[in-house]
PDB file of N, CA and C in Angstrom:
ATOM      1  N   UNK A   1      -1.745   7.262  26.881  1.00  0.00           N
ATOM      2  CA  UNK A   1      -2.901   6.403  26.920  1.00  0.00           C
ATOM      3  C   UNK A   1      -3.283   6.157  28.365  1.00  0.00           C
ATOM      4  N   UNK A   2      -4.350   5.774  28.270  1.00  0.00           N
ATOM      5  CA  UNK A   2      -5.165   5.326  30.125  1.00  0.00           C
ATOM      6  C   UNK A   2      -4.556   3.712  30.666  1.00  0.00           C
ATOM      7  N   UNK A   3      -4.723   3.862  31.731  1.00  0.00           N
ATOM      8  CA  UNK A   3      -4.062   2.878  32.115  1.00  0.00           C
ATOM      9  C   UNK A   3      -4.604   1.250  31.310  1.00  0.00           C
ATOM     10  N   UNK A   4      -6.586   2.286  31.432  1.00  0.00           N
ATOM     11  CA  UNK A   4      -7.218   0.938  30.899  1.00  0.00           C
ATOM     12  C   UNK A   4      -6.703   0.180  29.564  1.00  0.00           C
ATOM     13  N   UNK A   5      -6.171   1.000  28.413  1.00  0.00           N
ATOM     14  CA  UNK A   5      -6.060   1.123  27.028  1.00  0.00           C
ATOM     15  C   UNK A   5      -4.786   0.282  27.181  1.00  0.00           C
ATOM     16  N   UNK A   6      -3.712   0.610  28.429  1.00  0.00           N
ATOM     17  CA  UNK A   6      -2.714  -0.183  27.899  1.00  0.00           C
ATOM     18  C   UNK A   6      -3.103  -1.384  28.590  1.00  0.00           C
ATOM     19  N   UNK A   7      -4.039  -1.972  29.515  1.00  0.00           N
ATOM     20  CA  UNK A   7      -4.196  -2.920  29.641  1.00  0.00           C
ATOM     21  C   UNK A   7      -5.150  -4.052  28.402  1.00  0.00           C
ATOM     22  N   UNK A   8      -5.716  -3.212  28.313  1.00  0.00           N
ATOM     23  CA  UNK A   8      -6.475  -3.420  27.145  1.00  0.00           C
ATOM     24  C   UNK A   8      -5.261  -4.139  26.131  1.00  0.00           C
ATOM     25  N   UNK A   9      -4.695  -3.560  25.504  1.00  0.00           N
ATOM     26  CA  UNK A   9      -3.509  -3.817  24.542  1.00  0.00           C
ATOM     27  C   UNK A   9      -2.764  -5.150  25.046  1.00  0.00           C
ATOM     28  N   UNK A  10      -1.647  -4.613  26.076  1.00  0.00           N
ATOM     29  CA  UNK A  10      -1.270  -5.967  26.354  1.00  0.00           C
ATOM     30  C   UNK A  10      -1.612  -7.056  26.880  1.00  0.00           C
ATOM     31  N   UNK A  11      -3.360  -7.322  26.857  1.00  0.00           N
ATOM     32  CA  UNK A  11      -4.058  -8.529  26.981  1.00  0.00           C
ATOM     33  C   UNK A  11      -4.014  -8.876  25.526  1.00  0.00           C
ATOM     34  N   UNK A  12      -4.189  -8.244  24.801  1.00  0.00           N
ATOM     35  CA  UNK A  12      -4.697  -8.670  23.292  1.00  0.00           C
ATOM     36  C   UNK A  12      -3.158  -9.043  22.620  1.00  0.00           C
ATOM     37  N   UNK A  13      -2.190  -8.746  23.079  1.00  0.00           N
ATOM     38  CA  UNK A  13      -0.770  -8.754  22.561  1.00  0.00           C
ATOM     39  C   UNK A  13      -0.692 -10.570  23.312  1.00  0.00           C
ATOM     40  N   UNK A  14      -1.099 -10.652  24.914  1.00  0.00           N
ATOM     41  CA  UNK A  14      -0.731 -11.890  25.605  1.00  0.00           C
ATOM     42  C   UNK A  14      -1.820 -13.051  24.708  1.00  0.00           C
ATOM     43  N   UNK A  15      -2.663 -12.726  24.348  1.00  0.00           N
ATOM     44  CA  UNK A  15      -3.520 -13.597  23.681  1.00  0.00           C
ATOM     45  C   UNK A  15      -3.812 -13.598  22.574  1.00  0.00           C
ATOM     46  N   UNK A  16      -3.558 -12.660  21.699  1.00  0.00           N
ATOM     47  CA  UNK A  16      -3.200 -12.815  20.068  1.00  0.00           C
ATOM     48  C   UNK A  16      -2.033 -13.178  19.666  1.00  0.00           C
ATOM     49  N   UNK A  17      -1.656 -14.809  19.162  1.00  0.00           N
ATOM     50  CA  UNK A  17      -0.678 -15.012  18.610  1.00  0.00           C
ATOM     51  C   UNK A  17      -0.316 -13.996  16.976  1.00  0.00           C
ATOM     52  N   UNK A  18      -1.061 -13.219  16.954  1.00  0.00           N
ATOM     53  CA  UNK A  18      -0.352 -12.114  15.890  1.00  0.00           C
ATOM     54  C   UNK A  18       0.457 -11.006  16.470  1.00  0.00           C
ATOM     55  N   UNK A  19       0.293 -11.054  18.011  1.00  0.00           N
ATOM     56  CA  UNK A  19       0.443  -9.852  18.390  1.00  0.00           C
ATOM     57  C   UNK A  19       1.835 -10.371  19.444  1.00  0.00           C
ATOM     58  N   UNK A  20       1.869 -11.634  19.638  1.00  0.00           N
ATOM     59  CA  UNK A  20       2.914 -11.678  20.816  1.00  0.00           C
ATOM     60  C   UNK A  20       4.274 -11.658  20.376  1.00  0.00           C
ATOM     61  N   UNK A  21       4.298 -11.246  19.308  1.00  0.00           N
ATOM     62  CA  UNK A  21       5.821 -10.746  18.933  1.00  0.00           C
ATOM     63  C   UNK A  21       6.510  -9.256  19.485  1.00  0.00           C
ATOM     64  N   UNK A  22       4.979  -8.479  19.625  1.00  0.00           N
ATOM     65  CA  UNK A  22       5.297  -7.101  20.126  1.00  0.00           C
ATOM     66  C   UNK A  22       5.257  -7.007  21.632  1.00  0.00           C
ATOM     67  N   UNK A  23       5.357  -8.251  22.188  1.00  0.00           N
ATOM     68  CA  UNK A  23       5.034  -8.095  24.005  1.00  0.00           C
ATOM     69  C   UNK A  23       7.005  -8.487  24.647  1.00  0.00           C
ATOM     70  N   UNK A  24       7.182  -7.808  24.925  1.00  0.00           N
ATOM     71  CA  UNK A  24       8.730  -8.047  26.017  1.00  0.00           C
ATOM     72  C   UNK A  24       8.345  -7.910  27.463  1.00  0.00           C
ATOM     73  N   UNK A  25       8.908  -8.486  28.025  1.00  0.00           N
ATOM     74  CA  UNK A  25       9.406  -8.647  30.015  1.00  0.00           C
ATOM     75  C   UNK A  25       8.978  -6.856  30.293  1.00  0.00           C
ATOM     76  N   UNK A  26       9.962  -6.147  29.344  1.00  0.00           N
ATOM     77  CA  UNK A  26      10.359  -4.519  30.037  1.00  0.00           C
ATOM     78  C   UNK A  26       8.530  -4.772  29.919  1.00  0.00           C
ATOM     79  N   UNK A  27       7.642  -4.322  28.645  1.00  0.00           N
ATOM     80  CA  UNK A  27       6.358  -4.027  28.844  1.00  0.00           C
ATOM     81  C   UNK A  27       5.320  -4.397  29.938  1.00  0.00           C
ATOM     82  N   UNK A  28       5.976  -5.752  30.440  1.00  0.00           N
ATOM     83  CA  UNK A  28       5.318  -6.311  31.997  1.00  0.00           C
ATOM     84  C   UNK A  28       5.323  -5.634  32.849  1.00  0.00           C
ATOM     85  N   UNK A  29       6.585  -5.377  33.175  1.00  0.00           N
ATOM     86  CA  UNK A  29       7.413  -4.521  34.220  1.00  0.00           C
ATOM     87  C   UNK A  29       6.558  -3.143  34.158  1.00  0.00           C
ATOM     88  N   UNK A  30       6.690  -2.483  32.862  1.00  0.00           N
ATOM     89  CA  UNK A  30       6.216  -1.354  32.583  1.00  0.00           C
ATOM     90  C   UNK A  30       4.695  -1.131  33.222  1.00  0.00           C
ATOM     91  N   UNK A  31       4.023  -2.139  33.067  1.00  0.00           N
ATOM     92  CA  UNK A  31       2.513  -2.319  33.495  1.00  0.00           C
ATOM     93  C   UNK A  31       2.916  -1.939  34.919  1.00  0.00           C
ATOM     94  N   UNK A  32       3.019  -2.366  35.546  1.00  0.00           N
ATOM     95  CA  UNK A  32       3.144  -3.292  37.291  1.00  0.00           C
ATOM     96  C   UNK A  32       3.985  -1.981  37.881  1.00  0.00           C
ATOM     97  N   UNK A  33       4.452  -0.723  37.234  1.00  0.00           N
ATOM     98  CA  UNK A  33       5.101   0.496  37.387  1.00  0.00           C
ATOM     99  C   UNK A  33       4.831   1.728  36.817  1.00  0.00           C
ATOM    100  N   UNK A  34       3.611   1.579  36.379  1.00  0.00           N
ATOM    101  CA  UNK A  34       2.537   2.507  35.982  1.00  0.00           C
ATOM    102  C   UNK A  34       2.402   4.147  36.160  1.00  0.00           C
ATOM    103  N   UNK A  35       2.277   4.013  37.671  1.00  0.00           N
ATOM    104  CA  UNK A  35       2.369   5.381  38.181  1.00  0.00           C
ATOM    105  C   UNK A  35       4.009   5.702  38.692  1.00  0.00           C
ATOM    106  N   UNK A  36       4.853   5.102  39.116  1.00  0.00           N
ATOM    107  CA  UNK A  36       6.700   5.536  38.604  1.00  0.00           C
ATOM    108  C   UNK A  36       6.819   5.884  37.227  1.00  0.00           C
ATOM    109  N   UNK A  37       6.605   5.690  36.046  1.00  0.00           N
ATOM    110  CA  UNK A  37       6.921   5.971  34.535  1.00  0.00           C
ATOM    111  C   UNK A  37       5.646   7.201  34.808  1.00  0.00           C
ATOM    112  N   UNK A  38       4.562   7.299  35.504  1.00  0.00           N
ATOM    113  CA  UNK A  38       3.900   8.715  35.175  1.00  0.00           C
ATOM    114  C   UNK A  38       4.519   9.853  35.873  1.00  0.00           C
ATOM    115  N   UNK A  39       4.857   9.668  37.268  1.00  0.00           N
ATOM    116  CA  UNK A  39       6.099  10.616  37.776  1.00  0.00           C
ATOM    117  C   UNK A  39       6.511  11.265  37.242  1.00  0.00           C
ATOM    118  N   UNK A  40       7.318  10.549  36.422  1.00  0.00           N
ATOM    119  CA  UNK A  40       8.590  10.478  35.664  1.00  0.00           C
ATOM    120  C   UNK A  40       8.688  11.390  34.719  1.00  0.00           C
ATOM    121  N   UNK A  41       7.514  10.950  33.897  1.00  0.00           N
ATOM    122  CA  UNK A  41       7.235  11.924  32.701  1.00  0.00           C
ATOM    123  C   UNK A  41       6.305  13.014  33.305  1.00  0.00           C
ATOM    124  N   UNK A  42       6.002  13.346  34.370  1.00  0.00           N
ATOM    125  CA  UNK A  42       5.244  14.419  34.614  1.00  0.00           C
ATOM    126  C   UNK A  42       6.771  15.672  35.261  1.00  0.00           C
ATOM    127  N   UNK A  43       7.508  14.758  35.505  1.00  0.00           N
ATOM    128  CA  UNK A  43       8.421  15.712  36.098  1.00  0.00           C
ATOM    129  C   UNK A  43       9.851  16.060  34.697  1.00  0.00           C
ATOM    130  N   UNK A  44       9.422  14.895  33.568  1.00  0.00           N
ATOM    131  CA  UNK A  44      10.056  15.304  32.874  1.00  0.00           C
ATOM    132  C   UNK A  44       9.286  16.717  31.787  1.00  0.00           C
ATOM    133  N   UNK A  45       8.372  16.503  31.998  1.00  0.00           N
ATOM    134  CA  UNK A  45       7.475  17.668  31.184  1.00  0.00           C
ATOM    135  C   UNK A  45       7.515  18.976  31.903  1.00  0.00           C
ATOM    136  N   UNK A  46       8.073  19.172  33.158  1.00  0.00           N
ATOM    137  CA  UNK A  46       7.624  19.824  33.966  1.00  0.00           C
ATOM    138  C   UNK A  46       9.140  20.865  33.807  1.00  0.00           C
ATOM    139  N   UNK A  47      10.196  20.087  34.237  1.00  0.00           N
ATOM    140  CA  UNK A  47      11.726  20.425  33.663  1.00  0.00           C
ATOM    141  C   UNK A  47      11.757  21.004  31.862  1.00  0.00           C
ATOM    142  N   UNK A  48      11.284  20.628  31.049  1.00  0.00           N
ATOM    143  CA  UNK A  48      11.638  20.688  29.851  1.00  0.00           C
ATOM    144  C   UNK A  48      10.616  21.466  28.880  1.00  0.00           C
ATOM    145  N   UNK A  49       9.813  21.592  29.455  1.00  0.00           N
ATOM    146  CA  UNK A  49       8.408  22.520  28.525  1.00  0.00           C
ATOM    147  C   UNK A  49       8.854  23.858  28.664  1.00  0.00           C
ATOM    148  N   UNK A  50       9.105  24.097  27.254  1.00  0.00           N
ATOM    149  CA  UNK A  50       9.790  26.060  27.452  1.00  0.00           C
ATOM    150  C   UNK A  50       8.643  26.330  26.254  1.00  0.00           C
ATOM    151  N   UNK A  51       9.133  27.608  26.062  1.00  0.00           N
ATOM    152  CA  UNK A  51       7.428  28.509  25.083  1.00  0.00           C
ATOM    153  C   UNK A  51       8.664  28.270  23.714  1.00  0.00           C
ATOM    154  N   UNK A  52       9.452  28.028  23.882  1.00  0.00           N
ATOM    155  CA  UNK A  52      10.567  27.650  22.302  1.00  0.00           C
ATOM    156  C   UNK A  52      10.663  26.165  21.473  1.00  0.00           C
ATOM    157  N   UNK A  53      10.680  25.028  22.866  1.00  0.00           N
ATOM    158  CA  UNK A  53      10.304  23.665  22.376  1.00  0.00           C
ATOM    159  C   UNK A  53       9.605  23.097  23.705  1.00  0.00           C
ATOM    160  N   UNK A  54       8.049  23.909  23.072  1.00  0.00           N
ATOM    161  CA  UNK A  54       6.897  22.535  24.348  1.00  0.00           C
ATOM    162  C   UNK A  54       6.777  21.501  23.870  1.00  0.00           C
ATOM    163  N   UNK A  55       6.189  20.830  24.820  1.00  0.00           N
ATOM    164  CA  UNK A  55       5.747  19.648  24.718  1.00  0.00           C
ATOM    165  C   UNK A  55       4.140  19.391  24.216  1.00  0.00           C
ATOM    166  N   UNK A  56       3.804  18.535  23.853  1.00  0.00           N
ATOM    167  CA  UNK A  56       2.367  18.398  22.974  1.00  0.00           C
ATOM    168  C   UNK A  56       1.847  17.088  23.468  1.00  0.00           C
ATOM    169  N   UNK A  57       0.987  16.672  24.114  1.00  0.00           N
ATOM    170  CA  UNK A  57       0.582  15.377  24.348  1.00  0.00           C
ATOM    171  C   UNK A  57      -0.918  15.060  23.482  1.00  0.00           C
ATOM    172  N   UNK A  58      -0.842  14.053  23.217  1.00  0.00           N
ATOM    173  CA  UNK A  58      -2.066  13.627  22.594  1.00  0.00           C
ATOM    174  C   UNK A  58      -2.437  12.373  23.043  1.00  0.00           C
ATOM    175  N   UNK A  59      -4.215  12.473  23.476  1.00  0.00           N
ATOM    176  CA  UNK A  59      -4.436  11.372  23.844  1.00  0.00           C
ATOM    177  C   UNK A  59      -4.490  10.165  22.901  1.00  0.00           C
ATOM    178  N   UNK A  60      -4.085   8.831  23.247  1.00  0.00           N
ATOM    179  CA  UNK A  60      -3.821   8.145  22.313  1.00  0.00           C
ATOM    180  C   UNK A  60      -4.647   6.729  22.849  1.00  0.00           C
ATOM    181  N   UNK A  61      -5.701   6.959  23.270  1.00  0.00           N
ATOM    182  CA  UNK A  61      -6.316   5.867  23.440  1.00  0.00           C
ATOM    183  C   UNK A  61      -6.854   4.879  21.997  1.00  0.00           C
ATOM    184  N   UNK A  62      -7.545   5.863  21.290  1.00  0.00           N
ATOM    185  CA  UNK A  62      -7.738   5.449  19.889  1.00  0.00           C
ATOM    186  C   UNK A  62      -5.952   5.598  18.747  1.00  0.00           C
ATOM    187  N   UNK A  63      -5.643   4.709  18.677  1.00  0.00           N
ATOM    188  CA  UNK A  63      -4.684   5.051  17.643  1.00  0.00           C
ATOM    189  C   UNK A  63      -4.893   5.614  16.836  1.00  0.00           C
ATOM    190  N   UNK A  64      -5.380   5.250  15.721  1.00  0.00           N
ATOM    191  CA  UNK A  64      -5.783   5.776  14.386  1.00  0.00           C
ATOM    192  C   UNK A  64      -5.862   7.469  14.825  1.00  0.00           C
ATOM    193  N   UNK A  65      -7.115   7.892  15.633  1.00  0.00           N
ATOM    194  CA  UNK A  65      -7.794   9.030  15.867  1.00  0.00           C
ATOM    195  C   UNK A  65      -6.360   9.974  16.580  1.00  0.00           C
ATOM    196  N   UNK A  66      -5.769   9.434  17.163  1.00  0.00           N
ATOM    197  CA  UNK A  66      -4.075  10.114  18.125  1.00  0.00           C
ATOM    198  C   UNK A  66      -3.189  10.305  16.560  1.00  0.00           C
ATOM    199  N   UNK A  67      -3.275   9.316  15.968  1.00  0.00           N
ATOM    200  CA  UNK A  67      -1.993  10.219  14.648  1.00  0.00           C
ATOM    201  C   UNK A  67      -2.731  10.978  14.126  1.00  0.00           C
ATOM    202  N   UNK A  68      -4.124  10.916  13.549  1.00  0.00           N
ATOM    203  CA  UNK A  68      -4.705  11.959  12.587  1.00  0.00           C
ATOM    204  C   UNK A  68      -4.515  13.438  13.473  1.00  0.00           C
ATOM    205  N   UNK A  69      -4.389  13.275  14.435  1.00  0.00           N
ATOM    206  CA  UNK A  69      -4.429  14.817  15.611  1.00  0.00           C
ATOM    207  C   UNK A  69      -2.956  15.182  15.376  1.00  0.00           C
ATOM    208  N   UNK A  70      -2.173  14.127  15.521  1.00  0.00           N
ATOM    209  CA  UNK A  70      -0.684  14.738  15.392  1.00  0.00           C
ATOM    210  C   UNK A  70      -0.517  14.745  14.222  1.00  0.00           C
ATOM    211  N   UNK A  71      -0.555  14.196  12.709  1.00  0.00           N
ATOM    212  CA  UNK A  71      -0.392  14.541  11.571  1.00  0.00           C
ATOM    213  C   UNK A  71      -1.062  16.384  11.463  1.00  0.00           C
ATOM    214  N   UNK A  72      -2.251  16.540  11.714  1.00  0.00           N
ATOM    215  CA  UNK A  72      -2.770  17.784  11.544  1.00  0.00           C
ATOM    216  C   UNK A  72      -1.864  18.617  12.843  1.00  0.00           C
ATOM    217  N   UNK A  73      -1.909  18.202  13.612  1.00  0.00           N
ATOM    218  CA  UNK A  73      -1.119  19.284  14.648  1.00  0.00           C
ATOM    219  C   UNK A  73      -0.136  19.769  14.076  1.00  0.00           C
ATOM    220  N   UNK A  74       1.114  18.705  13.940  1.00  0.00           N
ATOM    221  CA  UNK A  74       2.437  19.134  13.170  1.00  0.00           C
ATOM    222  C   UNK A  74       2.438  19.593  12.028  1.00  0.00           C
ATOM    223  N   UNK A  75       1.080  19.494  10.603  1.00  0.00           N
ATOM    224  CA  UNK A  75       0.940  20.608   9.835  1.00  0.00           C
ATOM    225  C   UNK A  75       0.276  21.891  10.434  1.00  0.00           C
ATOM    226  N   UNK A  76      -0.023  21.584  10.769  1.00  0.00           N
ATOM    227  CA  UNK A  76      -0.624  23.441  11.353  1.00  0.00           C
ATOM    228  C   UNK A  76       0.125  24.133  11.747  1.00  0.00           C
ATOM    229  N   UNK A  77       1.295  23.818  12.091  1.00  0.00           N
ATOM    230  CA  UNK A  77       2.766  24.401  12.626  1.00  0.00           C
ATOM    231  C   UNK A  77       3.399  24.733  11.711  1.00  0.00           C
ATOM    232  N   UNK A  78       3.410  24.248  10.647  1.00  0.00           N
ATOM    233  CA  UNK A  78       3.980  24.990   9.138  1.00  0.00           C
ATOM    234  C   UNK A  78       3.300  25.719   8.607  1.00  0.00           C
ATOM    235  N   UNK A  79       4.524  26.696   8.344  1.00  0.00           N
ATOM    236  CA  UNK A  79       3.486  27.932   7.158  1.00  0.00           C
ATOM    237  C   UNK A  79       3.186  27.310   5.920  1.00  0.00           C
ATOM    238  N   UNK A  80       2.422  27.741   5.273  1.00  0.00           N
ATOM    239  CA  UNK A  80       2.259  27.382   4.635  1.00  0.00           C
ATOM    240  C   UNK A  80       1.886  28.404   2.845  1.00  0.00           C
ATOM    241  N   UNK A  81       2.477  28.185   2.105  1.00  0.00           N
ATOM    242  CA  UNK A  81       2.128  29.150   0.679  1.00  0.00           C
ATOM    243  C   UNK A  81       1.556  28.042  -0.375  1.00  0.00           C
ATOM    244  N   UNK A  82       0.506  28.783  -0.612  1.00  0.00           N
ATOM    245  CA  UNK A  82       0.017  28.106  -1.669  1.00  0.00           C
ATOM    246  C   UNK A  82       1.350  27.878  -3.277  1.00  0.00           C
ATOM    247  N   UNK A  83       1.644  26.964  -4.407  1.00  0.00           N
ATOM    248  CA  UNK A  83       2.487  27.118  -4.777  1.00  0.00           C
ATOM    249  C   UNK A  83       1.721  27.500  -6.301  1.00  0.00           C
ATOM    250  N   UNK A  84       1.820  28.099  -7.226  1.00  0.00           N
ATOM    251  CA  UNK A  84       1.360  28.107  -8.294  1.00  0.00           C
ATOM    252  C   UNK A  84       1.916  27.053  -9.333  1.00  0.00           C
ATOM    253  N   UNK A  85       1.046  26.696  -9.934  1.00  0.00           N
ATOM    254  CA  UNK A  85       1.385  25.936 -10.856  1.00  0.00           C
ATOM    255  C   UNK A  85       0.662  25.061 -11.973  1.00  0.00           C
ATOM    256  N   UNK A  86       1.324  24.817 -13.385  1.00  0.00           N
ATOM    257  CA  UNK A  86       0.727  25.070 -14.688  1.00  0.00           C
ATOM    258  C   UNK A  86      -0.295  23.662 -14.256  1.00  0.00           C
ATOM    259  N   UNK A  87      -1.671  23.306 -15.033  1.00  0.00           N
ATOM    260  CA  UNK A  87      -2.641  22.246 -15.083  1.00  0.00           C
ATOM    261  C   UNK A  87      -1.348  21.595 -15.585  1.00  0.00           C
ATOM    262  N   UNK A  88      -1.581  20.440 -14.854  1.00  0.00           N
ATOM    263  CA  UNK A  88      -0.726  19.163 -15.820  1.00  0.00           C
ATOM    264  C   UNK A  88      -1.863  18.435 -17.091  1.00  0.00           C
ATOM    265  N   UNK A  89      -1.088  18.435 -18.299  1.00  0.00           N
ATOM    266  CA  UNK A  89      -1.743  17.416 -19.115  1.00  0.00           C
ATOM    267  C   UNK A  89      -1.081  16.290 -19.632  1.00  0.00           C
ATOM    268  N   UNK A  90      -2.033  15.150 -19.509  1.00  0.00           N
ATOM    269  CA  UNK A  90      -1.640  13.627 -19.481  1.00  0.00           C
ATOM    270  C   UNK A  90      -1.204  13.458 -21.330  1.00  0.00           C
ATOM    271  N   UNK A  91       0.189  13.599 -21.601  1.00  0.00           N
ATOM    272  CA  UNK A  91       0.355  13.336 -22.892  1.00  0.00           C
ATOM    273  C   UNK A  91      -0.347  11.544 -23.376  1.00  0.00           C
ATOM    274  N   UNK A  92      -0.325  11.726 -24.704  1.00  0.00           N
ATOM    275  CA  UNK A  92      -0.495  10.367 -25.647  1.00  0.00           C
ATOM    276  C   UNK A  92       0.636   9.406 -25.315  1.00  0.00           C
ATOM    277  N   UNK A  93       0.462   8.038 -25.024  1.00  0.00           N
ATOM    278  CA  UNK A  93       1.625   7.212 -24.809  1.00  0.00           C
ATOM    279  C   UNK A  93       1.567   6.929 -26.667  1.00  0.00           C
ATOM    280  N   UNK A  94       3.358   6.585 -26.287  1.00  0.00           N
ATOM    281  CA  UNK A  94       3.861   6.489 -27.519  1.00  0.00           C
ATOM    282  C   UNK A  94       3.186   4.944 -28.349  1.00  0.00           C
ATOM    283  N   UNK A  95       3.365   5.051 -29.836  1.00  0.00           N
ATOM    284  CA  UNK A  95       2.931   3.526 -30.268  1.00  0.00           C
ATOM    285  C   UNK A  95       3.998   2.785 -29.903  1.00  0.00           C
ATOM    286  N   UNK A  96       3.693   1.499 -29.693  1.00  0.00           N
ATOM    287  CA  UNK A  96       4.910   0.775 -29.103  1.00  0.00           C
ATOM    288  C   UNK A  96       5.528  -0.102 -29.950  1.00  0.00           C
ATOM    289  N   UNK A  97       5.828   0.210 -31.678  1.00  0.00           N
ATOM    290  CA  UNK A  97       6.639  -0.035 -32.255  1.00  0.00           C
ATOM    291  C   UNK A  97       7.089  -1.765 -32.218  1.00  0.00           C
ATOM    292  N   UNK A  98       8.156  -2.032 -32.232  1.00  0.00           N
ATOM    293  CA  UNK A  98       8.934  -3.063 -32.271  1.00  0.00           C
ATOM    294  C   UNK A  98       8.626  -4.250 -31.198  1.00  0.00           C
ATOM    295  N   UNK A  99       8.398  -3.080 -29.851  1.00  0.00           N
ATOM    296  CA  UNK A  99       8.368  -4.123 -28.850  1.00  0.00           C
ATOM    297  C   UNK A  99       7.045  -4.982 -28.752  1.00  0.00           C
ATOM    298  N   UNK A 100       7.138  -6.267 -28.013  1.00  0.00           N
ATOM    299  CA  UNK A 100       6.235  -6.954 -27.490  1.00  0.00           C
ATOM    300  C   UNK A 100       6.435  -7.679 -25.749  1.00  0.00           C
ATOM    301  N   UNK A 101       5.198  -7.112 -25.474  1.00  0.00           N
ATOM    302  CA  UNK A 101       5.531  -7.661 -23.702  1.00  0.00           C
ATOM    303  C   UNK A 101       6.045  -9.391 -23.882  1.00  0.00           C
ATOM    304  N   UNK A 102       7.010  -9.356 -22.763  1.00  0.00           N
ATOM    305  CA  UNK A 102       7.653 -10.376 -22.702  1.00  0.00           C
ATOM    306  C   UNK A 102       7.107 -11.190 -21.857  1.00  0.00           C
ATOM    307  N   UNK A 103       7.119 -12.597 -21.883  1.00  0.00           N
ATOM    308  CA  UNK A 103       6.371 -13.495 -20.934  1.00  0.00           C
ATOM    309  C   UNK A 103       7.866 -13.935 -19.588  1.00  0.00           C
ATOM    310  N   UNK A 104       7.308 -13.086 -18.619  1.00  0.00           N
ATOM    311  CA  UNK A 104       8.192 -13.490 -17.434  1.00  0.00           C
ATOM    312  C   UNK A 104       8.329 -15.125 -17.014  1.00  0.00           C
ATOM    313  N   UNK A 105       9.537 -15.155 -16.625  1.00  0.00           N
ATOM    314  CA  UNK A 105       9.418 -16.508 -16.056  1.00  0.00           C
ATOM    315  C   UNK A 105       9.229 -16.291 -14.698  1.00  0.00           C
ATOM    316  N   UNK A 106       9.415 -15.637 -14.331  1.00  0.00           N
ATOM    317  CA  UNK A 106       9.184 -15.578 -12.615  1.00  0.00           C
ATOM    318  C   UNK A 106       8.249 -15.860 -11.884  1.00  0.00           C
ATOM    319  N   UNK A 107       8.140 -15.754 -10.237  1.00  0.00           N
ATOM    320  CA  UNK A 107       6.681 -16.433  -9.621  1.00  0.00           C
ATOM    321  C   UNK A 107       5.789 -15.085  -9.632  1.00  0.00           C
ATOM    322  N   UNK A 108       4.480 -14.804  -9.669  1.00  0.00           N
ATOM    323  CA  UNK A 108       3.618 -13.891  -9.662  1.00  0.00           C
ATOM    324  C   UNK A 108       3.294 -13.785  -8.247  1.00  0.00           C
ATOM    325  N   UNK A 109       2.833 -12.369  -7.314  1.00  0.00           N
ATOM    326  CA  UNK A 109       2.571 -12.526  -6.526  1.00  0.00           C
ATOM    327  C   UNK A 109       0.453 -12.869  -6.179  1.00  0.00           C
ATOM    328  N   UNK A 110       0.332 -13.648  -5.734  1.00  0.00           N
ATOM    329  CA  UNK A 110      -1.218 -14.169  -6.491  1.00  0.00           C
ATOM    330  C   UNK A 110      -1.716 -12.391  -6.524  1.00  0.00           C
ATOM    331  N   UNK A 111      -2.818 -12.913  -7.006  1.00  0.00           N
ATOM    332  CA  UNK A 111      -4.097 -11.399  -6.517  1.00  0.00           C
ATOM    333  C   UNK A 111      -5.246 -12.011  -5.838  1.00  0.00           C
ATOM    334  N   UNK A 112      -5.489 -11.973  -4.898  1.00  0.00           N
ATOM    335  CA  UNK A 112      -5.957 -12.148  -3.865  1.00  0.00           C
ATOM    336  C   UNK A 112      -7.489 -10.751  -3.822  1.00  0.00           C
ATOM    337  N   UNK A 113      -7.401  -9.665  -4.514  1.00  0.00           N
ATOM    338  CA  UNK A 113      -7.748  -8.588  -3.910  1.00  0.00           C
ATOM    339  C   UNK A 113      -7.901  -7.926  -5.613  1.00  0.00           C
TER     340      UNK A 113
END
C-alpha cells in the first residue's frame, strides 16, 4: 500500500472507536519507519525472487479490489479440468409422519435483516 493509504487507515483506526482495537505501538513505530521496512522488503525481494518461487505484489490500496486480484491470480496458477458430472435432481422431501416441530425453549437470535 502507499504511504498515503496507510496513513489514511491508521487515522481512521486512531479515531474510530470500532477500529482501535486493531492499532498497537509496533504500527506507530511502523509509520515513523516507513522507508527502513521498504528497504527491507525491497532487498528482501531482491535476495529471494527465483523463476521457481517469485514473488507477486499486489497493490493494495483498495482492499476489497487487492484480494479479488489475488483470489484470481492464485486461481490462474492452477490447472485446471473441467470435471464431468450427472445434473443433480432435487428429490421429494419425505412426509413427515409422526413428527411435530418442537417448540424450543431457547433464546432466538432476533432477525434484524
Amino acid at each position: 500500500m502507499s504511504p498515503e493509504e496507510q496513513t489514511r487507515r491508521l487515522e481512521g483506526r486512531i479515531t474510530d472507536g470500532r477500529k482501535i482495537w486493531k492499532l498497537s505501538p509496533m504500527d506507530l513505530l511502523s509509520c515513523s519507519r516507513w522507508y527502513d521496512y521498504s528497504r527491507a522488503r525491497d532487498e528482501t525481494f531482491d535476495a529471494t525472487d527465483t523463476p521457481t518461487a517469485p514473488w507477486h505484489v499486489a497493490v493494495s490500496d483498495d482492499k476489497q479490489r487487492a484480494r479479488l486480484n489475488i483470489i484470481s491470480h492464485l486461481l490462474s496458477q492452477i490447472p485446471y479440468e473441467e470435471v464431468p458430472r450427472d445434473e443433480p435432481v432435487l428429490p421429494e422431501r419425505q412426509e413427515p409422519g409422526q413428527y411435530v416441530d418442537p417448540h424450543y425453549p431457547y433464546g432466538y437470535v432476533p432477525e434484524r435483516f
